[in-house]
Protein backbone atom coordinates (compact mmCIF):
# COMPACT_ATOMS: atom_id res chain seq x y z
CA UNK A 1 -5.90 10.10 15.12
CA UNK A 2 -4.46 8.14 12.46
CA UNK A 3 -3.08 8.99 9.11
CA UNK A 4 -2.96 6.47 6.33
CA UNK A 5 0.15 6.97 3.35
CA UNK A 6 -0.79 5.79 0.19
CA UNK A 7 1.00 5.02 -3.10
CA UNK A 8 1.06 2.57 -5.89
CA UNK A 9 3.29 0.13 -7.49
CA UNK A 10 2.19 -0.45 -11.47
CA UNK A 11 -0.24 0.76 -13.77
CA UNK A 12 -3.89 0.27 -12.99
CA UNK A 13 -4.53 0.08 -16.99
CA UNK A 14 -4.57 -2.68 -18.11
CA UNK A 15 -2.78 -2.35 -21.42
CA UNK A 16 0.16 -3.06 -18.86
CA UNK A 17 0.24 -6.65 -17.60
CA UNK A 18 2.54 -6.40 -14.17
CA UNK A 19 0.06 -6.13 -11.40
CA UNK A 20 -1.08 -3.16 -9.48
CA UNK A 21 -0.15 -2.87 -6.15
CA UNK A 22 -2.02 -0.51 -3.85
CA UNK A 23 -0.63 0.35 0.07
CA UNK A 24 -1.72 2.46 2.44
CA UNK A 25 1.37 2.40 5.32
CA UNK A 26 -0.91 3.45 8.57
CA UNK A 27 0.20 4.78 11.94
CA UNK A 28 -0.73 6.68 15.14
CA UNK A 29 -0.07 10.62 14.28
CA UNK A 30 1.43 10.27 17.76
CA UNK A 31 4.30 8.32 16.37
CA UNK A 32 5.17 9.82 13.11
CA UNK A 33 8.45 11.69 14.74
CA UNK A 34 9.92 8.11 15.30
CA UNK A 35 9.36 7.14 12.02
CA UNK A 36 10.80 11.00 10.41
CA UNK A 37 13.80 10.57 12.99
CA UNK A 38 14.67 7.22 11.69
CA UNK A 39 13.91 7.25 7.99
CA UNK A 40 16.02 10.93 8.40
CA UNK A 41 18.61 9.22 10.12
CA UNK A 42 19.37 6.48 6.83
CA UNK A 43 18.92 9.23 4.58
CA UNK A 44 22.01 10.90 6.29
CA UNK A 45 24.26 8.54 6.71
CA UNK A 46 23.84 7.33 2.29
CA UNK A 47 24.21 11.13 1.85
CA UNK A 48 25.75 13.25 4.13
CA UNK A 49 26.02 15.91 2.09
CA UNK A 50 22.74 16.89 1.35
CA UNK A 51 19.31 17.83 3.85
CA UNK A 52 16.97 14.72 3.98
CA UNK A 53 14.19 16.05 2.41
CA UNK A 54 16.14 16.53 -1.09
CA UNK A 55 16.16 12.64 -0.86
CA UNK A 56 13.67 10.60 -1.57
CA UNK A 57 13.50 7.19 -0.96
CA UNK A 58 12.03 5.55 -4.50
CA UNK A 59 12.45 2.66 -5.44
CA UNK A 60 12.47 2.66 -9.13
CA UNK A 61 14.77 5.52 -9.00
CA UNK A 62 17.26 3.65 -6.19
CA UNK A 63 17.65 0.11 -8.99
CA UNK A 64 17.58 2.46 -11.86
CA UNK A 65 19.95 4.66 -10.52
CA UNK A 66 18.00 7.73 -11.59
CA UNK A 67 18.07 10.78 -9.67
CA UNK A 68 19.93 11.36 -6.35
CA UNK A 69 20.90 8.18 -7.48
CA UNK A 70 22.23 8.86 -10.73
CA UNK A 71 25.98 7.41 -10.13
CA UNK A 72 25.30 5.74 -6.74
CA UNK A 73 26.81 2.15 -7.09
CA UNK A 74 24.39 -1.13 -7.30
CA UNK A 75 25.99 -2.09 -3.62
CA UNK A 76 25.87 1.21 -1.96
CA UNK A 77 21.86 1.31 -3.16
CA UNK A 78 21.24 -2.33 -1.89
CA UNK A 79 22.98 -1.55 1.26
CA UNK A 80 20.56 1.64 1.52
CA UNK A 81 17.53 -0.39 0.64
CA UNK A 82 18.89 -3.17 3.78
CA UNK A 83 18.82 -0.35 5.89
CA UNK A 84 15.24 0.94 4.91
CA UNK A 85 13.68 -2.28 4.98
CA UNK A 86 15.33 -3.32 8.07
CA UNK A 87 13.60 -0.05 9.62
CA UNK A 88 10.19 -0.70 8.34
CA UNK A 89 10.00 -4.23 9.22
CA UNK A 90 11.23 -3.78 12.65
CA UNK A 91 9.05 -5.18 15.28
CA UNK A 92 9.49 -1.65 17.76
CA UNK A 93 8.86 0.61 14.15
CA UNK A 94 5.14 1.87 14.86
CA UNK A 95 3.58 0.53 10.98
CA UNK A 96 1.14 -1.03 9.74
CA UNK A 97 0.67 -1.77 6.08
CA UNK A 98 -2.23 -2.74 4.26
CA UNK A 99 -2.04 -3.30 0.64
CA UNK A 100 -4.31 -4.93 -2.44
CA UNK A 101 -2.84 -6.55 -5.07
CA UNK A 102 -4.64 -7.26 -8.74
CA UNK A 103 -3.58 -9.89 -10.63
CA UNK A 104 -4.42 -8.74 -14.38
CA UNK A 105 -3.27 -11.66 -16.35
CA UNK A 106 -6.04 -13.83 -14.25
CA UNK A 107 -8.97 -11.36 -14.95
CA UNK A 108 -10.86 -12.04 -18.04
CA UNK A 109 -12.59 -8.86 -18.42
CA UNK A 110 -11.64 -5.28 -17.77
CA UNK A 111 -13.05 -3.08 -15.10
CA UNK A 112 -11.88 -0.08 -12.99
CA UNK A 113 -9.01 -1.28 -11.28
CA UNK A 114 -7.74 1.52 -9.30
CA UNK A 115 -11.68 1.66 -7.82
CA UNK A 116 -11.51 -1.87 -6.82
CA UNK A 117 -8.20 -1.04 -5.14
CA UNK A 118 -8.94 1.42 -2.97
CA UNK A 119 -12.56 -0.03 -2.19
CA UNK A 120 -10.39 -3.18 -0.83
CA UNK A 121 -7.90 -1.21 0.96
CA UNK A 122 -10.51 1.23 2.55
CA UNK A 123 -12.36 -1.91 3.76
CA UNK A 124 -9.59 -3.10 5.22
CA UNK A 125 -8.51 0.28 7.26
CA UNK A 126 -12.33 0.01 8.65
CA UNK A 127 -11.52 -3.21 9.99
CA UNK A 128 -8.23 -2.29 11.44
CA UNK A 129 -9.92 0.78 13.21
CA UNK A 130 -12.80 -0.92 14.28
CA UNK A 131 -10.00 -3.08 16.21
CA UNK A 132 -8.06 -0.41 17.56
CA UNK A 133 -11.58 1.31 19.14
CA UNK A 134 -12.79 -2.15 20.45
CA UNK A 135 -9.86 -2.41 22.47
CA UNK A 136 -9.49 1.17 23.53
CA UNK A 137 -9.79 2.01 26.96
CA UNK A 138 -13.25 2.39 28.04
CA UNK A 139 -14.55 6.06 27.44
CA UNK A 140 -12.40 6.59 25.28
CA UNK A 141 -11.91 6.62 21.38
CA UNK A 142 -8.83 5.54 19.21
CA UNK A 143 -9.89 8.42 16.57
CA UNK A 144 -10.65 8.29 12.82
CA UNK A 145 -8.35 8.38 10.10
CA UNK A 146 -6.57 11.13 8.05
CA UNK A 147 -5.90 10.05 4.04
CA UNK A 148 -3.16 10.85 2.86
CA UNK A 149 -2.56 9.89 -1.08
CA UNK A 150 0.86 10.55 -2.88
CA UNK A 151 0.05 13.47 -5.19
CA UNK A 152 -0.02 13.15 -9.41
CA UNK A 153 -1.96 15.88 -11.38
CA UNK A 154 -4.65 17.83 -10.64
CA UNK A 155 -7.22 16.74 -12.83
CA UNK A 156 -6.08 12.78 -11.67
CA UNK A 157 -6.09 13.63 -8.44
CA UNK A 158 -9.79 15.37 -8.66
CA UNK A 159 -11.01 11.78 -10.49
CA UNK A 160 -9.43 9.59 -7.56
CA UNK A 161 -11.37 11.82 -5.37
CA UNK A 162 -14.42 11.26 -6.80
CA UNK A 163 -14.11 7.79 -6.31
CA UNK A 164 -13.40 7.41 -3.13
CA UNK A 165 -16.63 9.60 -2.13
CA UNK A 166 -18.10 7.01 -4.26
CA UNK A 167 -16.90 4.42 -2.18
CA UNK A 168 -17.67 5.80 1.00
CA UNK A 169 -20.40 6.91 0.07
CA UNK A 170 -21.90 3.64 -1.21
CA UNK A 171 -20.27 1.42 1.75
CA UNK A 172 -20.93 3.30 4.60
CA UNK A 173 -19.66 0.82 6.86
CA UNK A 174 -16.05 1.26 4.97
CA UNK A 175 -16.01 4.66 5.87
CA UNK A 176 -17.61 4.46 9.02
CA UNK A 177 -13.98 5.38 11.16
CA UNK A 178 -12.37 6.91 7.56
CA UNK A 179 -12.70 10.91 8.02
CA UNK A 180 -13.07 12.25 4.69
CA UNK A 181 -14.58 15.58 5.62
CA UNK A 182 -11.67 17.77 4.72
CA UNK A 183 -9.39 15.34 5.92
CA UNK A 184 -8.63 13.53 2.68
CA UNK A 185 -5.29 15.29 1.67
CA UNK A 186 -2.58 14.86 -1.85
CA UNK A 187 0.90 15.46 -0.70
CA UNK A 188 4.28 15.19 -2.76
CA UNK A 189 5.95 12.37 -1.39
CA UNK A 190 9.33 13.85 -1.68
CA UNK A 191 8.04 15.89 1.31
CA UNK A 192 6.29 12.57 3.54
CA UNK A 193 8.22 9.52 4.65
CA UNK A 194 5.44 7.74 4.97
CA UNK A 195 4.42 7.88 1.19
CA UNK A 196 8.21 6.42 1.14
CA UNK A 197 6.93 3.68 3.11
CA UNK A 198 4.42 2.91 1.22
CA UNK A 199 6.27 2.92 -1.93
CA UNK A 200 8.79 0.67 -0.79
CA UNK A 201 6.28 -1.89 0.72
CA UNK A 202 4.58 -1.92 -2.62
CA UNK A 203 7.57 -1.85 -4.68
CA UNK A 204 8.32 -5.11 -2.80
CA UNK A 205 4.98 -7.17 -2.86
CA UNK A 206 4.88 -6.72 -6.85
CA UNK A 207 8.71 -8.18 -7.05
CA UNK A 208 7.77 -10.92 -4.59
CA UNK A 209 4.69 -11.46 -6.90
CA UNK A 210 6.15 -11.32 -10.22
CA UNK A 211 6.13 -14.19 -12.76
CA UNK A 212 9.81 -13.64 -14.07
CA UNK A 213 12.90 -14.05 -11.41
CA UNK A 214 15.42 -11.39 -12.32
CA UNK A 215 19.03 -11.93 -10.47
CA UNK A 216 18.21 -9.91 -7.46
CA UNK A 217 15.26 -12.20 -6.62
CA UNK A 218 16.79 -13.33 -3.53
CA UNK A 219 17.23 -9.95 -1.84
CA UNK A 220 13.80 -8.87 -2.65
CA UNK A 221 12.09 -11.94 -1.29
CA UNK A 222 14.38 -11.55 2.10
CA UNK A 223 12.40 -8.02 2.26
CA UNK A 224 9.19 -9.05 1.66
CA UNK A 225 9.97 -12.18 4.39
CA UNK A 226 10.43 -9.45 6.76
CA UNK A 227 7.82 -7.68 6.03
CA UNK A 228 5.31 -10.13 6.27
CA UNK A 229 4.94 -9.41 10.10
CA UNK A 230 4.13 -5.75 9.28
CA UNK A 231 0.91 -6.46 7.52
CA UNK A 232 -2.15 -6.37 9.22
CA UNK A 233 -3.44 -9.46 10.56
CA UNK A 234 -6.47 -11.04 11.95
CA UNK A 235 -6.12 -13.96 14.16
CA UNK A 236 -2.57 -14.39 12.95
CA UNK A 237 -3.11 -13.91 9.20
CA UNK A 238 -2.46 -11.60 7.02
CA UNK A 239 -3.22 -12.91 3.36
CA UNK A 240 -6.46 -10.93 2.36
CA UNK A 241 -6.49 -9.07 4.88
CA UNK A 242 -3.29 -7.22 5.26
CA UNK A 243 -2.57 -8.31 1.93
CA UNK A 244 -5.58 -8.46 -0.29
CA UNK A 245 -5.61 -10.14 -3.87
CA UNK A 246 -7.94 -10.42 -6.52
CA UNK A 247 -8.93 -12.69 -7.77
CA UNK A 248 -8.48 -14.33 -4.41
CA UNK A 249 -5.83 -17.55 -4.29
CA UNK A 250 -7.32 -20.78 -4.61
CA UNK A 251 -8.10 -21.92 -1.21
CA UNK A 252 -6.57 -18.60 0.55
CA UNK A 253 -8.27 -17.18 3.56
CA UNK A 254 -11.51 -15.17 3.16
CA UNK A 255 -11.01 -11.39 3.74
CA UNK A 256 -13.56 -9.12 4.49
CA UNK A 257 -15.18 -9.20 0.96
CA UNK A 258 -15.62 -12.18 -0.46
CA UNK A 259 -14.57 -12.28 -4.29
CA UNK A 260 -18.18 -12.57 -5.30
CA UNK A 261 -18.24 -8.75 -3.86
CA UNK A 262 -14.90 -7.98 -5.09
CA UNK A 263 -16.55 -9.13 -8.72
CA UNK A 264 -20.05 -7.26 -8.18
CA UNK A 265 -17.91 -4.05 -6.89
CA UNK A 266 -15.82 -4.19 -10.53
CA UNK A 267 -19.18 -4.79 -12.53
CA UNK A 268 -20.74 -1.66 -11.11
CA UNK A 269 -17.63 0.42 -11.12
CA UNK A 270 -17.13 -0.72 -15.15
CA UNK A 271 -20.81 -0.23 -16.25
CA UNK A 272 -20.07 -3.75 -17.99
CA UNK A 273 -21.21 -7.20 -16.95
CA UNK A 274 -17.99 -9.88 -16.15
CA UNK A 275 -17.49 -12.99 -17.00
CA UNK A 276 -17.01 -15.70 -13.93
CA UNK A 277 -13.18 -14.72 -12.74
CA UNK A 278 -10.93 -17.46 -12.55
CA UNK A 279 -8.34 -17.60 -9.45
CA UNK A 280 -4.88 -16.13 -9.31
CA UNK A 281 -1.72 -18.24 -8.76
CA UNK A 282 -1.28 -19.54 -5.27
CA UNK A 283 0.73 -16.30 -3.36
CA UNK A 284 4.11 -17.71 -1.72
């Protein structure tokens, strides 16, 4: 079995232009005690005074020193972050990430973004699992997938829900290796290191993506560097598929939906016809 950690980076409204960033940080329930252990392990040695799980690892909080962080110097927080990223990205750490990306400011008519995002990222973990049972050994079964979402309010949490029945529901080939029957679950992340994942992956493909360049520009596109061998890739690529973006790049590399579907998936999830989408900004 495998569990999929998801969290955000943005707003999916649109009344706020920085793009939404969706993850979903995947692994083998098998390994999830390496990834505890070491996570655990950083937490410790920042602060040694206090039990792991009274420290999250947040991004926003970490740069805006809010927090456990309240007080922390910019240096010691970097120097936190090098260690965190420099555990995700390893090649022996047992991730996989698979993120969508929406690029608001070249959309030229509103829809549901947060459907779109999880319809893209859902796709996606089909794909991946449809890999994994391929190449299982014969007889045998890699497993579905356990959902695992980082937890907001009840009554947002019961909408989300709703539509991602509606998504498997209406592509039953994305759900095909996703079990959703009662395995769909909202956890605090304070208490999963894997939402932390997540958050810190996502965190780092909006700065990568962003339009302005503050001053720490250069650390944060050293993360994302390494980090660009823990997305998932087909036949050595990663861009829309590992990392999805709408509206797709100019000449990027076709995913598993098209844009055309991307578009017709955002027309029926906004009730409202679009307009033809222009591309985003070449990625890189």
């Amino acid at each position: 079995m495998f569990g999929a950690y998801f969290d955000t980076s943005g707003n999916p409204k649109f009344r706020d232009p920085e793009n939404y960033v969706l993850t979903a940080s995947v692994i083998n329930e098998a390994d999830s005690d390496y990834v505890d252990v070491g996570i655990d392990k950083t937490k410790r040695r920042y602060f040694p005074d206090k039990k792991p799980a009274d420290v999250e690892i947040h991004v926003k909080d970490m740069v805006n020193h809010e927090g456990v962080y309240e007080g922390v110097s910019e240096d010691r927080v970097y120097s936190m972050l090098d260690d965190v990223f420099g555990f995700i990205s390893d090649p022996s750490t047992p991730i996989t990430n698979i993120s969508s990306m929406v690029i608001k400011k070249a959309v030229l008519q509103k829809f549901d973004i947060e459907y779109l995002s999880y319809l893209m990222v859902f796709e996606r973990l089909g794909l991946y699992l449809a890999g994994k049972n391929k190449t299982a050994p014969k007889g045998e079964s890699a497993g579905n997938m356990t959902i695992i979402i980082d937890n907001e309010m009840n009554r947002e949490n019961g909408k989300l829900q709703n539509k991602i029945a509606r998504i498997l529901r209406d592509n039953p080939e994305v759900g095909r290796y996703v079990d959703d029957a009662g395995r769909l679950f909202f956890a605090d992340s304070r208490s999963k290191n894997m939402i932390q994942v997540a958050d810190c992956v996502g965190y780092c493909i909006r700065k990568e993506f962003r339009e302005n360049v503050p001053n720490d520009s250069r650390r944060w596109l050293g993360y994302f560097s390494a980090l660009e061998g823990k997305f998932f890739a087909v036949d050595g690529t990663y861009r829309q598929y590992g990392l999805a973006v709408f509206p797709r790049p100019e000449g990027g590399p076709r995913g598993p939906a098209s844009p055309d579907t991307a578009e017709a998936v955002a027309r029926r999830a906004s009730g409202v016809p679009l307009k033809k989408i222009s591309p985003g900004p070449r990625p890189g």
